[in-house]
N, C-alpha and C. Protein backbone atom coordinates (compact mmCIF):
# COMPACT_ATOMS: atom_id res chain seq x y z
N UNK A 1 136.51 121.62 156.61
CA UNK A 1 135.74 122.23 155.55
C UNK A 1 136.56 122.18 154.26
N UNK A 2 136.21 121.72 153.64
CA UNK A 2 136.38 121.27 151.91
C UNK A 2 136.52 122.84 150.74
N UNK A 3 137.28 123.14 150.65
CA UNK A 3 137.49 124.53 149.26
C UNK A 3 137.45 124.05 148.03
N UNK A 4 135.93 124.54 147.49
CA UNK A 4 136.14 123.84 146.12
C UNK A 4 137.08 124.67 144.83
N UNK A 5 137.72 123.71 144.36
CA UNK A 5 139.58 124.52 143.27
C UNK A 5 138.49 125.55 142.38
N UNK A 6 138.84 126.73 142.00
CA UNK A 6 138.75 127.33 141.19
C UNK A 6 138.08 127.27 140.13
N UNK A 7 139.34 126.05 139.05
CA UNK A 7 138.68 125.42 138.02
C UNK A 7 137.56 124.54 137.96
N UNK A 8 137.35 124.08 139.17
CA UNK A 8 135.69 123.39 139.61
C UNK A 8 134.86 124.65 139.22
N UNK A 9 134.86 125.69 139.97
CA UNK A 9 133.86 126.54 140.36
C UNK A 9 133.92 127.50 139.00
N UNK A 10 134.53 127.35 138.28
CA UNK A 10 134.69 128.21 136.32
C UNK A 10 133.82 127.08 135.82
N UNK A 11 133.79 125.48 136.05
CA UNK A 11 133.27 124.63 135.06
C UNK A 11 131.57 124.92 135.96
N UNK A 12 131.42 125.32 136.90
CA UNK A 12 130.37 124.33 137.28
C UNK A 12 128.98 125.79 137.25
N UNK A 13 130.02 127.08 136.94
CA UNK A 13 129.27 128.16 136.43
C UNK A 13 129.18 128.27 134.61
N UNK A 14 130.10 127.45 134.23
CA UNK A 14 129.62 126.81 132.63
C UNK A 14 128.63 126.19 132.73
N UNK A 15 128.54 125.54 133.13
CA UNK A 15 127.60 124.30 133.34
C UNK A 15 125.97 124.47 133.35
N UNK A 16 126.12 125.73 134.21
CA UNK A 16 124.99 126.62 135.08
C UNK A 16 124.29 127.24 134.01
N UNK A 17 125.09 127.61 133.23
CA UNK A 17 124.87 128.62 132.09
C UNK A 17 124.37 128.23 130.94
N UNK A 18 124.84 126.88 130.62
CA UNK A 18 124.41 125.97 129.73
C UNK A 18 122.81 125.49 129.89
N UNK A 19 122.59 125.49 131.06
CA UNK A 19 121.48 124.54 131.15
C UNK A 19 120.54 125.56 130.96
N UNK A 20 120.99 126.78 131.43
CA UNK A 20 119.78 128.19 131.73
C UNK A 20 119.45 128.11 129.98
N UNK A 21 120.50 128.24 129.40
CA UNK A 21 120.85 128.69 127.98
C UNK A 21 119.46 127.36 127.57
N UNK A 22 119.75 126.17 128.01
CA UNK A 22 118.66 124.91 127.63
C UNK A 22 117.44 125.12 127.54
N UNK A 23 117.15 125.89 128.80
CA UNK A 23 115.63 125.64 129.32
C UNK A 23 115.23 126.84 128.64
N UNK A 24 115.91 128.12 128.53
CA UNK A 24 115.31 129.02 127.90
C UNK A 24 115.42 128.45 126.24
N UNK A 25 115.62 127.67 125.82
CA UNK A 25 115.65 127.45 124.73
C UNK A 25 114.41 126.08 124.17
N UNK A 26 114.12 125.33 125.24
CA UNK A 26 113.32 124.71 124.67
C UNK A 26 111.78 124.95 125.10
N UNK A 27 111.98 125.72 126.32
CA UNK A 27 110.84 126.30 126.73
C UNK A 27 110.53 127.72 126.27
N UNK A 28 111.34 128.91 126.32
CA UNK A 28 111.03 130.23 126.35
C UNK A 28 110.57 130.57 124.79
N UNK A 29 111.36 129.56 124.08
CA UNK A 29 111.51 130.06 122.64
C UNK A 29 109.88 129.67 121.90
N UNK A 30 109.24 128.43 122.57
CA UNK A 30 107.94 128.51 122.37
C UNK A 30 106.92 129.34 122.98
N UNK A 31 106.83 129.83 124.28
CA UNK A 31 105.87 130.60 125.20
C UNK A 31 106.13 131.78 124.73
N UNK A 32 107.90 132.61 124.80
CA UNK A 32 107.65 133.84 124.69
C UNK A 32 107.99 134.45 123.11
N UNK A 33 108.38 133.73 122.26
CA UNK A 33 108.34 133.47 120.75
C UNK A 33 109.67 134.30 120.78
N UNK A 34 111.07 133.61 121.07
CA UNK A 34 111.99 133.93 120.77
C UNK A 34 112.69 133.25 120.33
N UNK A 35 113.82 134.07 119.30
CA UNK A 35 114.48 133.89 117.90
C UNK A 35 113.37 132.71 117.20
N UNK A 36 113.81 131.98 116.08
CA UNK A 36 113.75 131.90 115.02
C UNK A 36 113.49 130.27 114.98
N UNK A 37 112.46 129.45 115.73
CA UNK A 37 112.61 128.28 115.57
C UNK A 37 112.45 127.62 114.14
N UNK A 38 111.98 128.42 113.58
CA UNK A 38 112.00 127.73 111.62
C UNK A 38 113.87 127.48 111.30
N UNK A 39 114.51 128.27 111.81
CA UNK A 39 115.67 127.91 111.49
C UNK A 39 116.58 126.81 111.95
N UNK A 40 117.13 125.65 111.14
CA UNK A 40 117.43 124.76 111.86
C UNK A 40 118.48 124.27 110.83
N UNK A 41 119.25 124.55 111.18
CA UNK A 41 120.91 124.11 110.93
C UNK A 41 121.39 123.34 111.26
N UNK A 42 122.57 122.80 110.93
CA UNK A 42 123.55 121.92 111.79
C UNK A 42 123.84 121.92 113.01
N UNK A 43 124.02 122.98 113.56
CA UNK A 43 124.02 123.17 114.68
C UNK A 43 122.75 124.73 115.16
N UNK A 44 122.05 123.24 116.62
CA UNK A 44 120.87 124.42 116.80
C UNK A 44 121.48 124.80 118.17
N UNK A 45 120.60 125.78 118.95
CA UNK A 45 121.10 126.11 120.04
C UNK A 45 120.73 125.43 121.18
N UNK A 46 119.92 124.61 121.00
CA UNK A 46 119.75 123.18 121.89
C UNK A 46 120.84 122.39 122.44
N UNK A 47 121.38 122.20 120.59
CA UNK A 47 122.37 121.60 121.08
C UNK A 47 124.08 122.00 121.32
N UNK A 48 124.21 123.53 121.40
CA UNK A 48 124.74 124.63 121.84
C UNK A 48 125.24 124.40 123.56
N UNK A 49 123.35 124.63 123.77
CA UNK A 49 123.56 124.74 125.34
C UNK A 49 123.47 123.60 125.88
N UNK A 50 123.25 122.40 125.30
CA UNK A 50 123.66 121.32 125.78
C UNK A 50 124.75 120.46 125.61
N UNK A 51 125.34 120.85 125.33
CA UNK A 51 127.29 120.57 124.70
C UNK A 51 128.05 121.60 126.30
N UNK A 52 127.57 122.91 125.97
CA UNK A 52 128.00 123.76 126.91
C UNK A 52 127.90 123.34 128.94
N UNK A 53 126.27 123.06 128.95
CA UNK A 53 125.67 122.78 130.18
C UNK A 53 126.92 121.25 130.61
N UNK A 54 126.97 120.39 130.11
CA UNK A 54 127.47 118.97 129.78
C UNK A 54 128.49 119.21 129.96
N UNK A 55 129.58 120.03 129.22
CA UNK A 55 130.86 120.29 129.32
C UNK A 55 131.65 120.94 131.00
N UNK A 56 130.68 121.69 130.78
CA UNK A 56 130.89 122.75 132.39
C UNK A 56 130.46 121.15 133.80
N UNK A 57 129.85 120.69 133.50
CA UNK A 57 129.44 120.11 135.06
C UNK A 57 130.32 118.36 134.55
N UNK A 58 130.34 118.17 133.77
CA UNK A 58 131.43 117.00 133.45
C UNK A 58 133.00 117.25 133.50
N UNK A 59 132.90 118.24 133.09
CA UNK A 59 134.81 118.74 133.66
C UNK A 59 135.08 119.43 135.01
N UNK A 60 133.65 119.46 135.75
CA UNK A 60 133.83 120.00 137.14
C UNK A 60 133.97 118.84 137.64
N UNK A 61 133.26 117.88 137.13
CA UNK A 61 133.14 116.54 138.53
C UNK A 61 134.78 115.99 138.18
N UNK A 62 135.35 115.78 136.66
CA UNK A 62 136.54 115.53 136.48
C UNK A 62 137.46 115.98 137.04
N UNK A 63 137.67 117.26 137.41
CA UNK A 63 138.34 118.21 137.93
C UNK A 63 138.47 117.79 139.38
N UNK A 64 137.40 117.64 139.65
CA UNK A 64 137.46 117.16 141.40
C UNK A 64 137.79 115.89 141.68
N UNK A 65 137.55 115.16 140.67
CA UNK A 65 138.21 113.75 140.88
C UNK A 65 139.40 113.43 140.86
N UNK A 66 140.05 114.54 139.86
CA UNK A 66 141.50 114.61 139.74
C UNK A 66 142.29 115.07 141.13
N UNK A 67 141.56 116.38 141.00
CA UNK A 67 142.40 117.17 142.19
C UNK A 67 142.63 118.77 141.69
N UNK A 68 142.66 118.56 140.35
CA UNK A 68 142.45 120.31 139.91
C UNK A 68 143.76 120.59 140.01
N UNK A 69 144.74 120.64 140.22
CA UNK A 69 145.93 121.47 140.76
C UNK A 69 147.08 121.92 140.12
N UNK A 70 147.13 121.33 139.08
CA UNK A 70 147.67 121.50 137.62
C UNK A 70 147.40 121.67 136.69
N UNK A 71 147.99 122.60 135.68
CA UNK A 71 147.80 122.77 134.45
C UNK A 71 147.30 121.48 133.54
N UNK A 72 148.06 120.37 134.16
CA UNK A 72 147.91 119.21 133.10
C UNK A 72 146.18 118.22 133.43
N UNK A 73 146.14 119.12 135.22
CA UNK A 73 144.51 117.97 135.57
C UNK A 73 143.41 118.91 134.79
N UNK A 74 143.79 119.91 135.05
CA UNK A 74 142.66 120.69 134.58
C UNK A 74 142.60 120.65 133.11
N UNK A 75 143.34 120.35 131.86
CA UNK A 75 143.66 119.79 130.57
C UNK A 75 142.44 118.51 131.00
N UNK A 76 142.93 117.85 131.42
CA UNK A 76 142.39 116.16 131.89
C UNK A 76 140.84 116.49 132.03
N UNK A 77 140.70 117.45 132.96
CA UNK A 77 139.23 117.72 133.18
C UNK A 77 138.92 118.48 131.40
N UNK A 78 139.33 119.40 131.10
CA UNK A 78 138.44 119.76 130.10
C UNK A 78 138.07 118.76 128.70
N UNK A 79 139.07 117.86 128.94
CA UNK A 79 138.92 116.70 128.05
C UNK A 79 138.03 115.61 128.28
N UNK A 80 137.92 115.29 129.51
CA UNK A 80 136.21 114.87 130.24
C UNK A 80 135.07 116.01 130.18
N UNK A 81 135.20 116.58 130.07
CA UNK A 81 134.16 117.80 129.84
C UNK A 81 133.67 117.65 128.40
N UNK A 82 134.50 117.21 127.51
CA UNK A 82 134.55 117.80 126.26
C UNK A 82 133.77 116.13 126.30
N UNK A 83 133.88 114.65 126.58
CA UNK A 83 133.82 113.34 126.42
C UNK A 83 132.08 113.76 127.19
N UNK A 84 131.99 114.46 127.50
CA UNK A 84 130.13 113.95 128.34
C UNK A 84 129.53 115.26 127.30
N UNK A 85 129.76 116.22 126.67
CA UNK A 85 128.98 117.01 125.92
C UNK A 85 129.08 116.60 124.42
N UNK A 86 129.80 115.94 124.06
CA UNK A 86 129.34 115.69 122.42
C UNK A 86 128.24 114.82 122.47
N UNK A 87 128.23 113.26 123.20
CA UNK A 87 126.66 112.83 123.48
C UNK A 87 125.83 113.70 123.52
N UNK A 88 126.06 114.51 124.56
CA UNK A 88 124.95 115.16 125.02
C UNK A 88 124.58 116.73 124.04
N UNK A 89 125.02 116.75 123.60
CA UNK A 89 124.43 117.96 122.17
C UNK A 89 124.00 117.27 120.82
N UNK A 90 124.37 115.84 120.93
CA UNK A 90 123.91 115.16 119.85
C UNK A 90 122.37 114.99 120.21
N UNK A 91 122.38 114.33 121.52
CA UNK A 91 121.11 113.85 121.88
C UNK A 91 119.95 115.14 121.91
N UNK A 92 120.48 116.36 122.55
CA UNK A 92 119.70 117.89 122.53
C UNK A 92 119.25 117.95 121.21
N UNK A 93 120.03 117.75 120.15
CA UNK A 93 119.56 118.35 119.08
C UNK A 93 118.53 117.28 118.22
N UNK A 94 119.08 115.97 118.51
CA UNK A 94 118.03 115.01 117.80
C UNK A 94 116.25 115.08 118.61
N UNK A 95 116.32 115.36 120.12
CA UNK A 95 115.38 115.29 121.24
C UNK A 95 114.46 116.49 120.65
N UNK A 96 115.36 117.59 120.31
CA UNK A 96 114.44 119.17 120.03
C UNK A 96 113.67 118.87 118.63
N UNK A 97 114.66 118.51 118.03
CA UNK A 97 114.25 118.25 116.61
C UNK A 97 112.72 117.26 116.45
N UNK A 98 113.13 116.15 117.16
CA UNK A 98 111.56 115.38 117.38
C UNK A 98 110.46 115.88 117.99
N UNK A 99 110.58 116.83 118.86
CA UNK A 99 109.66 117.42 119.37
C UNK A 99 108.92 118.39 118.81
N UNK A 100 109.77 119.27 117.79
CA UNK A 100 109.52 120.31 116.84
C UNK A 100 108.85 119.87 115.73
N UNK A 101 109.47 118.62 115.20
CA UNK A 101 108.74 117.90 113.68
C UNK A 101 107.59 116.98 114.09
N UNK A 102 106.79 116.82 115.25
CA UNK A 102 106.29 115.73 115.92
C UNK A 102 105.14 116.07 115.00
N UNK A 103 104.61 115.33 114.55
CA UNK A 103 102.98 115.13 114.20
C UNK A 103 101.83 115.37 114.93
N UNK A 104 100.95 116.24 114.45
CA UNK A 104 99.90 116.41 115.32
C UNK A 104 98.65 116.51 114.66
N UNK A 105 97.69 116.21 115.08
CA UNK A 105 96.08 116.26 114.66
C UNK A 105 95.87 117.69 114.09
N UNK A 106 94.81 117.81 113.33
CA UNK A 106 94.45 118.91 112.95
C UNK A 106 93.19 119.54 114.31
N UNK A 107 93.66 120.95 114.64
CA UNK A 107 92.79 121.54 115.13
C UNK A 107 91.26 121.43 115.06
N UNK A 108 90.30 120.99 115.86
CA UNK A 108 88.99 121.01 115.84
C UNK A 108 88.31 122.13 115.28
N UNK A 109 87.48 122.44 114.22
CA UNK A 109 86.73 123.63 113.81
C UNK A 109 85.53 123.17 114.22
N UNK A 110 84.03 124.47 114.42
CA UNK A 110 83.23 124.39 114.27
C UNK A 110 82.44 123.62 113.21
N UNK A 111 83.09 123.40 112.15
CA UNK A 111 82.67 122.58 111.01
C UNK A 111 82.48 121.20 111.48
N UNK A 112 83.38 120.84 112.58
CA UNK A 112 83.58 119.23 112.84
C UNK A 112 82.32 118.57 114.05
N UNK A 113 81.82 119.83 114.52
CA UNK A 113 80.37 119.82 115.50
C UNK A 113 79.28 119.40 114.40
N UNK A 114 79.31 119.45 113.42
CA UNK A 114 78.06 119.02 112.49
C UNK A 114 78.21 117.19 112.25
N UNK A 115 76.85 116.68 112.93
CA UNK A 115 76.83 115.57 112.91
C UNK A 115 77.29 114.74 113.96
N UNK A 116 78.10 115.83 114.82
CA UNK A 116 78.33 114.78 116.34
C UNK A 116 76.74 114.26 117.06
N UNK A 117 76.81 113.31 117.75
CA UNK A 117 76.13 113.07 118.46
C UNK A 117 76.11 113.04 120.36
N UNK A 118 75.48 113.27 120.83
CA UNK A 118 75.24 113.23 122.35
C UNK A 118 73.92 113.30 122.80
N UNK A 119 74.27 114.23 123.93
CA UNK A 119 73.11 113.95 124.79
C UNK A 119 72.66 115.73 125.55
N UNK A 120 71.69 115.99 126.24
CA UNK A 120 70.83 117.53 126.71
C UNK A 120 71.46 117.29 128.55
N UNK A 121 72.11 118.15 128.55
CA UNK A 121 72.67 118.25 129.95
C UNK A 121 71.82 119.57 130.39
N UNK A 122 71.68 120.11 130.15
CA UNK A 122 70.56 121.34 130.40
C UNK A 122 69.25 121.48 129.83
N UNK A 123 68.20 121.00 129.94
CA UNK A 123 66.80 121.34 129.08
C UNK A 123 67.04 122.58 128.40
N UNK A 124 66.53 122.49 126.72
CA UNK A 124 66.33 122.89 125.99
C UNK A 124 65.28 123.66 125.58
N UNK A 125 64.48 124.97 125.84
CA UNK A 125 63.32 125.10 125.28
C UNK A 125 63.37 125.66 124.36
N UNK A 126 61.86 125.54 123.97
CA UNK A 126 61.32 126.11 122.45
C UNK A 126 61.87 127.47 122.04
N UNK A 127 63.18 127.53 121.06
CA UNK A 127 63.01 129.08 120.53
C UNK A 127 64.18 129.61 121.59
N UNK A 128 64.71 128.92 122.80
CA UNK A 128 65.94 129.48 123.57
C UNK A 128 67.32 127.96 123.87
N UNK A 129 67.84 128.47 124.69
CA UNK A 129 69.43 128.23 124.92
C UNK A 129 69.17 126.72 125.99
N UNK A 130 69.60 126.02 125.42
CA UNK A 130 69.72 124.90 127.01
C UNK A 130 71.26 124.44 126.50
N UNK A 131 72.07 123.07 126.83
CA UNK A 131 73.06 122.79 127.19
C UNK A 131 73.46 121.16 126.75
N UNK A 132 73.86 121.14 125.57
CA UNK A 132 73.76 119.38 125.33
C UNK A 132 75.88 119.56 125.39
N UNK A 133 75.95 117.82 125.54
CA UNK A 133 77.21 117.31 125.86
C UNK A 133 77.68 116.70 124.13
N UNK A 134 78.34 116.80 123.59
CA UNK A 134 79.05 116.07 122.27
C UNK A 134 80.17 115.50 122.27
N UNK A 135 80.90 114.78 121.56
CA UNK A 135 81.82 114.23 121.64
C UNK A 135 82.90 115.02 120.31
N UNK A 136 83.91 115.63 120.57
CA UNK A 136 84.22 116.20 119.35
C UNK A 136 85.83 116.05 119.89
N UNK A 137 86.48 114.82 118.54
CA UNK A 137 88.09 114.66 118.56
C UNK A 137 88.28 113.84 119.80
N UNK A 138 87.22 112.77 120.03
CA UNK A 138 87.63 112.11 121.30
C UNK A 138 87.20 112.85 122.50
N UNK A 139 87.18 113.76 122.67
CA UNK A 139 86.79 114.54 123.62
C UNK A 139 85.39 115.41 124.38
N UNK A 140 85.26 114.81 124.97
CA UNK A 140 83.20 115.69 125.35
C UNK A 140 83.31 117.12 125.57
N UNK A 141 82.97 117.80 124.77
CA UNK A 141 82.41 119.56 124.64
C UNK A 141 81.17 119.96 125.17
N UNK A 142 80.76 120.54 126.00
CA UNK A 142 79.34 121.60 126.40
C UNK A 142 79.42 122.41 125.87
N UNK A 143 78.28 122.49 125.07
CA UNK A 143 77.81 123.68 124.09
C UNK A 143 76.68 123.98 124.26
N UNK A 144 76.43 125.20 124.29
CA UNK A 144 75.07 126.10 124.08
C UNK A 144 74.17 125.15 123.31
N UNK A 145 73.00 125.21 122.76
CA UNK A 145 72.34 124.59 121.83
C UNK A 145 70.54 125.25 121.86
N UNK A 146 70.22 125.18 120.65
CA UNK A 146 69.06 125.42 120.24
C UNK A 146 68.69 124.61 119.33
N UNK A 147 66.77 124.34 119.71
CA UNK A 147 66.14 123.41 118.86
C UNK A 147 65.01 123.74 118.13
N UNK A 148 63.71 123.02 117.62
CA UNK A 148 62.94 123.95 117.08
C UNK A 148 61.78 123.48 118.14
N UNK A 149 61.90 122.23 119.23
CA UNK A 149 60.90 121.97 120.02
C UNK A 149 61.55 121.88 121.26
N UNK A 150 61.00 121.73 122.67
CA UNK A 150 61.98 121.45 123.69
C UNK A 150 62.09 120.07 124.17
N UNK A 151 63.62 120.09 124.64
CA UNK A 151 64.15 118.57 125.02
C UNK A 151 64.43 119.01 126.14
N UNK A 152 64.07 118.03 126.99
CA UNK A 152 64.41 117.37 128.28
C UNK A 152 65.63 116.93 128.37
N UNK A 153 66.18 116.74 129.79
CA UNK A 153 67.69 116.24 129.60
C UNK A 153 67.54 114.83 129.65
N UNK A 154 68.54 114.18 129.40
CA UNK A 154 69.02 113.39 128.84
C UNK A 154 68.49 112.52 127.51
N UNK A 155 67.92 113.46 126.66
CA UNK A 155 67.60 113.19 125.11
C UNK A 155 68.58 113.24 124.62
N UNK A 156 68.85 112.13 123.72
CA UNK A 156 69.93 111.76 122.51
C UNK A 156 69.57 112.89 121.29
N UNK A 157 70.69 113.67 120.80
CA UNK A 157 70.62 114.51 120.30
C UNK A 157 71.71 114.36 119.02
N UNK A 158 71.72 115.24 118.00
CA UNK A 158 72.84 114.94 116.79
C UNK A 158 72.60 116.74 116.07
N UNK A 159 74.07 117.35 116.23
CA UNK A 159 73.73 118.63 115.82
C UNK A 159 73.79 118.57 113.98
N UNK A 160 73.09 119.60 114.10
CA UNK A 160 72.59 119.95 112.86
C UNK A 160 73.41 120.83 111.68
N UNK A 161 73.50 121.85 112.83
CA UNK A 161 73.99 123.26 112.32
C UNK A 161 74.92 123.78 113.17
N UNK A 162 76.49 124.19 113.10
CA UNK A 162 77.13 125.01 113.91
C UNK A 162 76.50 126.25 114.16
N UNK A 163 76.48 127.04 115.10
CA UNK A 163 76.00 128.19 115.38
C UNK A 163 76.91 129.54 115.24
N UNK A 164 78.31 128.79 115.96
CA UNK A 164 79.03 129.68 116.89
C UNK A 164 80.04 128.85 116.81
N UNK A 165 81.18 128.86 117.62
CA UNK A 165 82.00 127.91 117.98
C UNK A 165 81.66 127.65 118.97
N UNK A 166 80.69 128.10 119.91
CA UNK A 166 79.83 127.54 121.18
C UNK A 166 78.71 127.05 121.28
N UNK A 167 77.71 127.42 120.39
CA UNK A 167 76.27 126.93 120.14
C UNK A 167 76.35 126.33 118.78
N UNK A 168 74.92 125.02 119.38
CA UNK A 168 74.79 124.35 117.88
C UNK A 168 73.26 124.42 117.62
N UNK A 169 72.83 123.83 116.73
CA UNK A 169 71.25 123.55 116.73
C UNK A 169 71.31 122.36 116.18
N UNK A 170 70.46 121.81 117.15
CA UNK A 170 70.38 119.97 117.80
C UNK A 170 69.12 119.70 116.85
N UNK A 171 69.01 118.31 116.63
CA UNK A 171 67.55 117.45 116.86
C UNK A 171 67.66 116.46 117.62
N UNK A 172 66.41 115.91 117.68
CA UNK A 172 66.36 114.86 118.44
C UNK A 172 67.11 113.33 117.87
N UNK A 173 67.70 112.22 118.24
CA UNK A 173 68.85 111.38 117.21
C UNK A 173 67.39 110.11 117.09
């Protein structure tokens, strides 16, 4: 049975710590809205805990490759530790950064249902609620809908009027 040295088991609870420090950072900080992602410095905490995570499990595997047993391997290891986390906090922070500045579509409004076209997935009657299909942002929406006559399903339809952000009022296309 194999005893892993000390200084393994200090790097490889760095390591541990780093990555926790990661995931709560690129995940938690969006879901549970913690600290301050508008702030973005030279150094973010991305690439904090990924310098840290990197350092701890690269100077553990060093450490063990060496042998650990000296002042001077364990030097050796933290200097391999230190050689796999500067990549790797460069790359954290450029990776977060793209993900944060990424470009995205503008949100769909009810405004953007005027003039789609589709089709009556639910008959429509006179004066009540049936069920047409639209295409809105690439994407097919079921919406409530009202008309001023009744449609049958599968009538080609083109809304008119937003209602709601759920109902529209259709005509026939």
């Amino acid at each position: 049975m194999r005893v892993v040295a000390t200084g393994t088991l200090i790097f490889l609870i760095i390591g541990g710590a780093g990555v926790a420090v990661l995931a709560l950072a690129l995940v938690g900080a969006g879901l549970l809205h913690l600290g301050h992602p508008d702030v973005d410095g030279p150094v973010s905490l991305e690439a904090v805990a990924g310098f840290t995570g990197a350092f701890g499990f690269g100077a553990a595997i060093v450490n063990e490759l060496l042998g650990g047993g000296s002042p001077r391997m364990v030097a050796g290891a933290v200097a391999g530790g230190v050689a796999a986390a500067v990549p790797t906090a460069w790359l954290a922070a450029r990776l977060s950064r793209a993900a944060r500045n990424m470009r995205t579509d503008a949100t769909p409004t009810r405004d953007h249902l005027v003039g789609a076209a589709g089709l009556v997935v639910t008959p429509v009657p006179a004066g009540g609620y049936g069920e047409v299909r639209v295409r809105l942002a690439g994407q097919p929406v079921k919406l409530n809908a009202r008309a001023d006559h009744p449609l049958p399903v599968g009538t080609r339809i083109f809304v008119v009027e937003a209602l709601s952000e759920t109902s529209v009022y259709v005509e026939t296309y």
